[in-house]
Protein backbone atom coordinates (compact mmCIF):
# COMPACT_ATOMS: atom_id res chain seq x y z
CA UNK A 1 -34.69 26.73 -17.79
CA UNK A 2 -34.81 29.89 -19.55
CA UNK A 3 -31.84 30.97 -21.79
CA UNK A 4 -31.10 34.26 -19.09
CA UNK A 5 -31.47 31.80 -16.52
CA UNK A 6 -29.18 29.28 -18.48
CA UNK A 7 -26.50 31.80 -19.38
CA UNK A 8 -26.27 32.73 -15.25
CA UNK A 9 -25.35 29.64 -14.71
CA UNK A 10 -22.67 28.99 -17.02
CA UNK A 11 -21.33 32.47 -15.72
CA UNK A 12 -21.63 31.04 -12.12
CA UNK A 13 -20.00 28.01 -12.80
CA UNK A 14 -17.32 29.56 -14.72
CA UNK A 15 -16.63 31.98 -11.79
CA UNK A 16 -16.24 28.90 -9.31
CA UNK A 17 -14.50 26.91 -11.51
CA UNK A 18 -11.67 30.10 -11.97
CA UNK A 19 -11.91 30.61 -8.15
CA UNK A 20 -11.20 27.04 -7.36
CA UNK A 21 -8.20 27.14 -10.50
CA UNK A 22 -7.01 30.54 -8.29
CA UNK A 23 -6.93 28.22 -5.01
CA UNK A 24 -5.79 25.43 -6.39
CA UNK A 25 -2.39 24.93 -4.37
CA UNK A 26 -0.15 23.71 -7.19
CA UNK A 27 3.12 22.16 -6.74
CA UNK A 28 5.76 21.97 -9.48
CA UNK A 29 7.69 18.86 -8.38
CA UNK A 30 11.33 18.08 -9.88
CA UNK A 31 12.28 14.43 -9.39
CA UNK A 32 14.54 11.56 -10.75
CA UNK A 33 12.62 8.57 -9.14
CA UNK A 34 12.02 5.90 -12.18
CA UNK A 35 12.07 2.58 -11.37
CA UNK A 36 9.52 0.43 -9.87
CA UNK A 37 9.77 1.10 -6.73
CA UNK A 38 10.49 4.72 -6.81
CA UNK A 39 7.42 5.36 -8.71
CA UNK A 40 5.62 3.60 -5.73
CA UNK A 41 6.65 5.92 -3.74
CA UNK A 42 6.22 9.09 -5.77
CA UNK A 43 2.95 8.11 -6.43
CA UNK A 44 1.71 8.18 -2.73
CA UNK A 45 3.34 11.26 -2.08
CA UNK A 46 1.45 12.92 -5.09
CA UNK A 47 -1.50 11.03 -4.10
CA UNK A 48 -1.46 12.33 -0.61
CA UNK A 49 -1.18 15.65 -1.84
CA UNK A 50 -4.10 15.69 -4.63
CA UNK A 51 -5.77 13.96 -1.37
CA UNK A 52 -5.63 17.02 0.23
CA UNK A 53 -7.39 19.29 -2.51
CA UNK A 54 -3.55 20.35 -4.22
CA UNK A 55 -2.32 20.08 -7.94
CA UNK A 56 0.87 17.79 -8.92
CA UNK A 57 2.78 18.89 -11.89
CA UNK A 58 4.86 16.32 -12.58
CA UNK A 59 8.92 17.18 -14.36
CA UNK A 60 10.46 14.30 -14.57
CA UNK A 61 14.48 14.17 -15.01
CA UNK A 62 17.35 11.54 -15.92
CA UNK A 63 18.72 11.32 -13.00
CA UNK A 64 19.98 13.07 -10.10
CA UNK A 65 22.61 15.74 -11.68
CA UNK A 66 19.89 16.40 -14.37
CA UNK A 67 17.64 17.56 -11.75
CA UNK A 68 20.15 19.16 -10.02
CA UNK A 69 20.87 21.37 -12.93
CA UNK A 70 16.94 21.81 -14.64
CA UNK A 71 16.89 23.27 -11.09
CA UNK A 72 19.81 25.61 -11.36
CA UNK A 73 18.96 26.40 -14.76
CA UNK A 74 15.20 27.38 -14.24
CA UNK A 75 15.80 29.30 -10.72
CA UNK A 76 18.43 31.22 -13.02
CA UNK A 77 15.94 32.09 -15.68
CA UNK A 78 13.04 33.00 -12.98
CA UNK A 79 10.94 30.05 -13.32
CA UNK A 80 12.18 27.53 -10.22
CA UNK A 81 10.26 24.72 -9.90
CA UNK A 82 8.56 24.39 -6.00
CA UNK A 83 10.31 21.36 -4.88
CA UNK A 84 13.43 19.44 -6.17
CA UNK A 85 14.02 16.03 -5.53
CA UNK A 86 17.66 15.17 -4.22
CA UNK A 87 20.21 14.70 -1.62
CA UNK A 88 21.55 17.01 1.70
CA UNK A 89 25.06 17.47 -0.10
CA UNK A 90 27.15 20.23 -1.50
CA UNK A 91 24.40 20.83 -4.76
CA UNK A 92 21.86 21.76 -1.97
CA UNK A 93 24.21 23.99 0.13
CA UNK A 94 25.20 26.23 -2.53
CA UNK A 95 21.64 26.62 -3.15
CA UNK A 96 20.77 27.72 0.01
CA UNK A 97 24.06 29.67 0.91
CA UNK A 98 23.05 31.68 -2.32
CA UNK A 99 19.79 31.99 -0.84
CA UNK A 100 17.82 30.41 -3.32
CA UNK A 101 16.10 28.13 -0.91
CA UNK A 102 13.43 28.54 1.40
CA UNK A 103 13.83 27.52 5.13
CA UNK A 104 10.99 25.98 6.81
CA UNK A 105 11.83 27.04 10.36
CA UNK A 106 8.37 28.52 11.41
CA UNK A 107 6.87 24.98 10.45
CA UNK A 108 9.68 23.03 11.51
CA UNK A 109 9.18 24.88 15.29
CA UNK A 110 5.18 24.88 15.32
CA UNK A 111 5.26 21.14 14.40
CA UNK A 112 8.13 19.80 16.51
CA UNK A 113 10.05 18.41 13.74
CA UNK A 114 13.04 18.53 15.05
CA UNK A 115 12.18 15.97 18.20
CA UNK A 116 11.40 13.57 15.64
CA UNK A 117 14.29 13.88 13.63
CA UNK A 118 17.43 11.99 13.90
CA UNK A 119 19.99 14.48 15.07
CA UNK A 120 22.69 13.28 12.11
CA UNK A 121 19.44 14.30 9.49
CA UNK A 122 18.31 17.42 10.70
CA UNK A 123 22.19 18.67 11.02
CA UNK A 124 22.41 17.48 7.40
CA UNK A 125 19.22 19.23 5.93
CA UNK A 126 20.55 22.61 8.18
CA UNK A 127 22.90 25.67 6.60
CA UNK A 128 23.29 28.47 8.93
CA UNK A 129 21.17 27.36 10.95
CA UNK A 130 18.25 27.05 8.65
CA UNK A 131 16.35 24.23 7.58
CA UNK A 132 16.12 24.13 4.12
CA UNK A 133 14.98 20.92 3.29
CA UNK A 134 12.74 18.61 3.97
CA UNK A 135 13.54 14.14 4.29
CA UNK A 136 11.11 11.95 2.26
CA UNK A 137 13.26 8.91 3.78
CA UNK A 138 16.85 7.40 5.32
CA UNK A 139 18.72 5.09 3.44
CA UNK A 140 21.89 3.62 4.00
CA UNK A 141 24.08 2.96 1.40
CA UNK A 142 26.19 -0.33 2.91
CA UNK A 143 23.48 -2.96 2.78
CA UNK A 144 24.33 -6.42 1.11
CA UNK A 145 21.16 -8.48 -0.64
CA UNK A 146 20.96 -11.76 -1.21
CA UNK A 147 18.62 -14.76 -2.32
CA UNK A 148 17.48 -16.78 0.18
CA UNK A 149 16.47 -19.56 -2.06
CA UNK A 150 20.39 -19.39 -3.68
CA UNK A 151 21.94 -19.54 -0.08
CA UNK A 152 19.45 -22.27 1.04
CA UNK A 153 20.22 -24.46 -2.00
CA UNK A 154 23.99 -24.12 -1.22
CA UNK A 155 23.72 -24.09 2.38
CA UNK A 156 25.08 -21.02 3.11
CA UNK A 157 24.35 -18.84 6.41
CA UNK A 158 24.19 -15.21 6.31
CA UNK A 159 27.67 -13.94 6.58
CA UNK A 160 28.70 -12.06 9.60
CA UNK A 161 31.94 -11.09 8.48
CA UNK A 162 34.16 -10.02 5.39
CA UNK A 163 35.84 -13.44 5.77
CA UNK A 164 32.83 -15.55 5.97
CA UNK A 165 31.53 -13.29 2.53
CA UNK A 166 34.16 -13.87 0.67
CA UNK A 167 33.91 -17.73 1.58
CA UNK A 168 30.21 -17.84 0.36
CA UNK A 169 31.20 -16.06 -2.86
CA UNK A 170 34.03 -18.29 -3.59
CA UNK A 171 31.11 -21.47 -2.84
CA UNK A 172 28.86 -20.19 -4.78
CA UNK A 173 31.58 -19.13 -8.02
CA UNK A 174 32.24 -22.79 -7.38
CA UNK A 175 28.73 -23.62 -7.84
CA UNK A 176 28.08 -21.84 -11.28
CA UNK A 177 26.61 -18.80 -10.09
CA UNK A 178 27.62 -15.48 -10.15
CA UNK A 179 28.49 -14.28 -6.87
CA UNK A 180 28.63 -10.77 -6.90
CA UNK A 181 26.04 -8.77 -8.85
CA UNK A 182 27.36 -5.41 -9.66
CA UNK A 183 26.32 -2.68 -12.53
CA UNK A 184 29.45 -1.50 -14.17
CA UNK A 185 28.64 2.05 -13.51
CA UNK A 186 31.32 4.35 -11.35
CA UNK A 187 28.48 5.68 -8.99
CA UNK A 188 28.16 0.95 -8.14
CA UNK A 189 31.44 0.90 -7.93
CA UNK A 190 32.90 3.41 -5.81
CA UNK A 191 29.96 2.18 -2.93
CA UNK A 192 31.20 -0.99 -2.91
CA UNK A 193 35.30 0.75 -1.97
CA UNK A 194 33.45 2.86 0.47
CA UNK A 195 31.43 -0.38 1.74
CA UNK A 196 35.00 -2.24 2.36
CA UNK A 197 36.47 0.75 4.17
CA UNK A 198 33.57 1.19 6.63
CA UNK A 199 33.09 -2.54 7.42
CA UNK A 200 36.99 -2.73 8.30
CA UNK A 201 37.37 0.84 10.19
CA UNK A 202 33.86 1.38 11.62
CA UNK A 203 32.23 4.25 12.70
CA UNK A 204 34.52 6.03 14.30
CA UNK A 205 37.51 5.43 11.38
CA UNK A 206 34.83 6.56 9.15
CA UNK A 207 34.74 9.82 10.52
CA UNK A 208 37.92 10.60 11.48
CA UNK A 209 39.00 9.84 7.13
CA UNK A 210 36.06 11.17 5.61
CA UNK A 211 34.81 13.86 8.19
CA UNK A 212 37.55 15.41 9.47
CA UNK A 213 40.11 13.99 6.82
CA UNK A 214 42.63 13.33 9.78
CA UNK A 215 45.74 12.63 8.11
CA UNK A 216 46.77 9.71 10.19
CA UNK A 217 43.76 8.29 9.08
CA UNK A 218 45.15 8.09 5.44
CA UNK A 219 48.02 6.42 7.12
CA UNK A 220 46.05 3.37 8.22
CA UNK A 221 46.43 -0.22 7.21
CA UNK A 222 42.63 0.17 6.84
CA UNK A 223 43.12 1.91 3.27
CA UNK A 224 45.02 -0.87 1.51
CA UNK A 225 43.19 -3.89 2.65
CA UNK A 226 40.20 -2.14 1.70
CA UNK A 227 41.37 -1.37 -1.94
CA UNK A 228 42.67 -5.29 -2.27
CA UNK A 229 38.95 -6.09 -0.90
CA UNK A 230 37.14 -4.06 -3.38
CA UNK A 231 39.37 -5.48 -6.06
CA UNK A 232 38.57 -8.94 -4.92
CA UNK A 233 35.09 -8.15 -5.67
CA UNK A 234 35.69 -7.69 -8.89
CA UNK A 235 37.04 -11.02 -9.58
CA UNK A 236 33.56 -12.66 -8.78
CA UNK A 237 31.14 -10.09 -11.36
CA UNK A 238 30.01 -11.73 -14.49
CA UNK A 239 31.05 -10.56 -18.06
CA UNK A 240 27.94 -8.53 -18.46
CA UNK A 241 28.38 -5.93 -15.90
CA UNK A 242 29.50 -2.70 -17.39
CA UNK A 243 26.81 -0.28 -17.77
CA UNK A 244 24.22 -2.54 -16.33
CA UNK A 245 21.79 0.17 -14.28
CA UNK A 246 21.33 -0.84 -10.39
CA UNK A 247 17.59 -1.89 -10.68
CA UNK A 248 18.82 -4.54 -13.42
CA UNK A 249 21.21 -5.93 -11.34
CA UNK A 250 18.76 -6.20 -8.33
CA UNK A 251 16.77 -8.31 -10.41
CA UNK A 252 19.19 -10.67 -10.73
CA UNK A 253 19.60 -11.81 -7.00
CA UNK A 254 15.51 -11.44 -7.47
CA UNK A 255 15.56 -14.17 -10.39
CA UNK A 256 18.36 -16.04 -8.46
CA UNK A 257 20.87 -15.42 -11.33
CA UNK A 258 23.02 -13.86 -8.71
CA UNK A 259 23.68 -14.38 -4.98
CA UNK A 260 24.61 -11.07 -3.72
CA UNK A 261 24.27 -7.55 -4.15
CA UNK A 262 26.06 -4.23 -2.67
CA UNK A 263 23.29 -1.45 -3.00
CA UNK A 264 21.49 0.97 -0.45
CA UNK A 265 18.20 -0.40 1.24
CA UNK A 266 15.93 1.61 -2.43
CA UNK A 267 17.13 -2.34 -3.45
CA UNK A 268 14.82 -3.61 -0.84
CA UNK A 269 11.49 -1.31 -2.80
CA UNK A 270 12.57 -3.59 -5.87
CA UNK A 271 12.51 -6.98 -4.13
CA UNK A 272 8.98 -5.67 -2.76
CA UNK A 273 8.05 -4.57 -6.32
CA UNK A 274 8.75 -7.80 -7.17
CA UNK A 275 6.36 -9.77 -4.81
CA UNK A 276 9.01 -11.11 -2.44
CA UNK A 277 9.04 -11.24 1.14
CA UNK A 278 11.92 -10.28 3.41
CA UNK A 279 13.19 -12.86 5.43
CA UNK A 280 12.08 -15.56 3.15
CA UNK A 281 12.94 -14.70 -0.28
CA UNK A 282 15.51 -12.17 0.20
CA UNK A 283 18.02 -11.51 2.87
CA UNK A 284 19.70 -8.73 3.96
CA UNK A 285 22.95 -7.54 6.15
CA UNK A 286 24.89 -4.60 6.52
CA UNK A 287 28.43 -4.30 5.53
CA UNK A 288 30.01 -7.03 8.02
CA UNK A 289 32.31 -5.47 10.68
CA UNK A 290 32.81 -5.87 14.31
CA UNK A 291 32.03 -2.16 14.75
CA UNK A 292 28.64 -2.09 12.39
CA UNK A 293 28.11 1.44 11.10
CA UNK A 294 25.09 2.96 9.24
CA UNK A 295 26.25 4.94 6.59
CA UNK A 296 23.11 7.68 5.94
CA UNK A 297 21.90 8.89 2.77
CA UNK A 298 18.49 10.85 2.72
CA UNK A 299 16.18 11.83 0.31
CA UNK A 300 15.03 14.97 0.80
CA UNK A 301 13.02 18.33 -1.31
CA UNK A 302 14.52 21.19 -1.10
CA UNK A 303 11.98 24.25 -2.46
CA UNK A 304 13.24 26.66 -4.30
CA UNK A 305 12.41 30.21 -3.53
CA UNK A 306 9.04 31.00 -4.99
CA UNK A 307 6.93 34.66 -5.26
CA UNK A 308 3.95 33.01 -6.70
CA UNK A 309 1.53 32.81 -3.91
CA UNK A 310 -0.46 29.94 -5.35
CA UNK A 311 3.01 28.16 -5.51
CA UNK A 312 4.39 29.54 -1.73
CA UNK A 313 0.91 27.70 -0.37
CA UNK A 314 1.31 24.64 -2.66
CA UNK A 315 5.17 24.24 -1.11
CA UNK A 316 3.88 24.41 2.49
CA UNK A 317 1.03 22.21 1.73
CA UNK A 318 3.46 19.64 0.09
CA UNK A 319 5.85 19.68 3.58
CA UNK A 320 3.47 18.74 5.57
CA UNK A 321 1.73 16.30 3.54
CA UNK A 322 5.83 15.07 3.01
CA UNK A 323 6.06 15.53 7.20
CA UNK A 324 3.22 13.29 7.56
CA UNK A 325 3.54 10.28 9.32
CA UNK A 326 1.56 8.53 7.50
CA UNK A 327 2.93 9.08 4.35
CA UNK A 328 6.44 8.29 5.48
CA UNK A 329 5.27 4.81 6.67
CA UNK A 330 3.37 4.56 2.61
CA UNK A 331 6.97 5.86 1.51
CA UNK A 332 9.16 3.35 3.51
CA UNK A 333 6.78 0.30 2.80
CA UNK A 334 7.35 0.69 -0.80
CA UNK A 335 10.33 2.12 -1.43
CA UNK A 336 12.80 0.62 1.15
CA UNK A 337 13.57 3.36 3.05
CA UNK A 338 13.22 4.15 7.03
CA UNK A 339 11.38 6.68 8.04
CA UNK A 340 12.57 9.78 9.08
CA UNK A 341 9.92 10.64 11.94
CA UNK A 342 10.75 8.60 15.27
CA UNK A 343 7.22 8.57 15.71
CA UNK A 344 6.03 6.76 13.21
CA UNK A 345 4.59 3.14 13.42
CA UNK A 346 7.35 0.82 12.51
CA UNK A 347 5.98 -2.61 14.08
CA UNK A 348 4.82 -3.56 10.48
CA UNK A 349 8.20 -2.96 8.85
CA UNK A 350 9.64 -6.33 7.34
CA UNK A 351 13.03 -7.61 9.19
CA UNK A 352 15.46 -5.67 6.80
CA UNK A 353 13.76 -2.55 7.59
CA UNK A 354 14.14 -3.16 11.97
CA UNK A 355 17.49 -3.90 11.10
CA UNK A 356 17.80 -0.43 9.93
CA UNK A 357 15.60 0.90 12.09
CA UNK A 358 17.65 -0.77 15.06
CA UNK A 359 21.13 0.66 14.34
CA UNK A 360 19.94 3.94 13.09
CA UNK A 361 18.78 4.14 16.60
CA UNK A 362 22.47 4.20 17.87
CA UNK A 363 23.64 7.58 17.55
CA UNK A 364 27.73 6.41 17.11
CA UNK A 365 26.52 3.81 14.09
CA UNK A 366 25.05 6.36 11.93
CA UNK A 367 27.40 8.41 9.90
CA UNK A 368 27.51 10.35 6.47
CA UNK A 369 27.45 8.09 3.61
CA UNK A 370 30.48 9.34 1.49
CA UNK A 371 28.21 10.78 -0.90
CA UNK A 372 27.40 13.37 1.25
CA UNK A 373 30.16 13.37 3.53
CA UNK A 374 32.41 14.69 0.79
CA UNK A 375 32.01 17.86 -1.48
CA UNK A 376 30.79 17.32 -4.95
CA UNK A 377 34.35 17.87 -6.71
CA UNK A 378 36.20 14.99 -4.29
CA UNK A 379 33.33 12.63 -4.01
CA UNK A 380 33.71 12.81 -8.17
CA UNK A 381 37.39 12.70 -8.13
CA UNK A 382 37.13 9.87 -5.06
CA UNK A 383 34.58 7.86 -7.86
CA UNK A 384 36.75 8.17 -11.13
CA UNK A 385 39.77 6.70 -8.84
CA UNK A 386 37.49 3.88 -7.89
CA UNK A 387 36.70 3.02 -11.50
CA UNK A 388 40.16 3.81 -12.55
CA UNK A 389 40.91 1.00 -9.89
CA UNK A 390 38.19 -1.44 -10.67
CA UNK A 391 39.00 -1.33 -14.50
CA UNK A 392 42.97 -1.30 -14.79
CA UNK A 393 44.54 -4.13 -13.25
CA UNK A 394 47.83 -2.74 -13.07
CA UNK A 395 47.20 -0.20 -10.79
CA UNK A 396 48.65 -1.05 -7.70
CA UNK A 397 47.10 -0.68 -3.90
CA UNK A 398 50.06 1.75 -3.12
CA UNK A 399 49.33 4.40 -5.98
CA UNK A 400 45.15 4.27 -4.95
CA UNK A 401 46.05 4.89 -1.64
CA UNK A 402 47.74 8.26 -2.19
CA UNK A 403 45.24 8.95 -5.12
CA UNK A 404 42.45 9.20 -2.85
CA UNK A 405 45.28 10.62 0.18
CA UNK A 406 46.45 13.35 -2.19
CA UNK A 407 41.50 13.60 -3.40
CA UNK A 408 41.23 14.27 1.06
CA UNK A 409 43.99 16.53 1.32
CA UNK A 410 43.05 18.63 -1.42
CA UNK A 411 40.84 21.06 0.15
């Protein structure tokens, strides 16, 4: 090759390599997801992605109020990132009432999204009558884990009520072990309160305290039996509890250093991680009650306004590679979550998952997990009173009542 002939094609190849660097639909994604399980499934939504010819920057944060505010902070200074990782609640909606958000309606009606959305999720991801996120999963947050092999060895059935828990946990205290695994951090803590209310009130209680925040609700004999129960709890957590993180804790029912956990089904991604099999190394049940309830949390992107056309195309290119069914069903089978499409294939799920599946199905079992249920400012206030609770026994059930009476009436 001569050297003219030689320098024309470095100038071609430099001109297709800038074109394809031009078209490259590049996605700036904001997320929290760091454990084992959530990397699983951040992975094969990136993958999916690169899989369709886009670029995945990766900015990792802390946690979820660290991405929350990187967000806030970099749509301030004119640099959002395309997608944020987090949850329908009040964060989100000030975003979009500000209208810092966009709303994928013109997708959302060309693709029929909302037939295959539960009605409860697409009401949740919806502000003034936009949708302005998009669901990478359902979780509920009022699942119970336990080892098989621990239960087995003490011969103890699945519990199918608060009673018959609290009777396993006392056998198994009895037997050495520790009964209830729980991190000693107020975000662990305050899900198991909200665990004990919705197991004793149901569905309908749940709303009518935490949705509409009926007064006579407060009222109940619901509220103090639930505080006693949560404080029960306590008495069965071993010494080493305070600060643990959730995933830790998970891995002791997985090790069989523990018989029982509270946590949302992103537990069930760790017991996965881990090599075990639902059904025969783990089991799982929802918060006992005679009126079972399905308390929702989703995980959802929301996109920040954009006016970079590379990053406008890499946003739309990331929800529908996120709206794909078969990247929800990758997403669920690692990470623990249900998928949000009705559509998708669920015959391979393992038996904790058609559990979920089953009663999310039942439009009067799902509800709000409090999380979201609640504005930011009471859910925090509704949290430091559960800590406040768990860690100071002198606080009687009569003065956490009408601490978390006087939290609902507040606004």
């Amino acid at each position: 090759m001569t050297f003219k002939r030689f320098s024309s094609a470095i100038t071609l190849f430099g001109l297709l390599a800038a074109s394809t660097s031009a078209f490259a639909q590049t996605v700036d994604v904001l997320q929290y997801w760091t454990s084992a399980s959530e990397s699983k499934a951040m992975n094969a939504i990136a993958d999916a992605y690169k899989a369709r010819g886009g670029k995945w920057i990766d900015s990792p944060a802390a946690d979820f109020d660290s991405a929350v505010a990187a967000a806030t902070s970099r749509i301030a200074g004119g640099e959002p990132p395309s997608a944020v990782l987090m949850t329908p609640s009040s964060a989100m909606r000030d975003l979009a009432t500000s209208g810092q958000l966009r709303n994928f309606d013109d997708l959302a009606s060309a693709n029929g999204w909302q037939k295959v959305m539960p009605p409860l999720v697409w009401d949740k991801l919806s502000v003034d009558g936009y949708l302005v996120g998009l669901p990478v999963g359902i979780h509920a947050d009022n699942w119970i884990w336990y080892s098989k092999p621990l239960f087995d060895k003490l011969n103890i059935e699945e519990p199918k009520s608060l009673d018959e828990m609290f009777a396993a946990a006392d056998k198994i205290k009895a037997a050495g072990y520790t009964a209830f695994a729980v991190g000693g951090e107020p975000w662990q803590e305050v899900s198991i309160l909200t665990d004990m209310i919705i197991a004793l009130g149901g569905p309908e209680y749940w709303n009518e305290l935490f949705i509409k925040r009926d007064p006579e609700a407060m009222k109940s004999p619901i509220l103090p039996k639930a505080f006693e129960l949560y404080r029960k709890v306590s008495t069965y957590v071993d010494p080493a509890s305070p600060g643990r993180s959730w995933n830790d804790t998970t891995n002791m029912v997985i090790t069989g250093k523990a018989a029982m956990q509270f946590m949302g089904d992103w537990a069930r991604g760790e017991f996965l991680a881990a090599g075990q099999v639902a059904g025969k190394d783990f089991g799982c049940f929802l918060a006992p009650s005679e009126k079972p309830a399905y308390a929702v949390i989703v995980d959802i992107f929301a996109f920040p306004v954009n006016t970079d056309e590379d990053r406008v195309k890499g946003q739309t290119m990331l929800a529908e590679t996120v709206m794909d069914p078969a990247v929800e069903a990758k997403i669920a089978s690692v990470k623990g979550s249900v998928p949000s499409r009705s559509d998708v294939d669920t015959s391979m799920l393992d038996v904790c998952a058609a559990k979920g599946v089953e009663l999310l199905a039942n439009p009067k079992a799902a509800v709000s997990a409090a999380y979201d249920a609640l504005p930011g400012d009471l859910n925090g206030q509704m949290t430091d009173l559960a800590t406040q609770f768990w860690t100071d026994p002198s606080m009687t059930t009569e003065a956490a009542v009408e601490s978390l009476t006087n939290i609902l009436q507040s606004q």
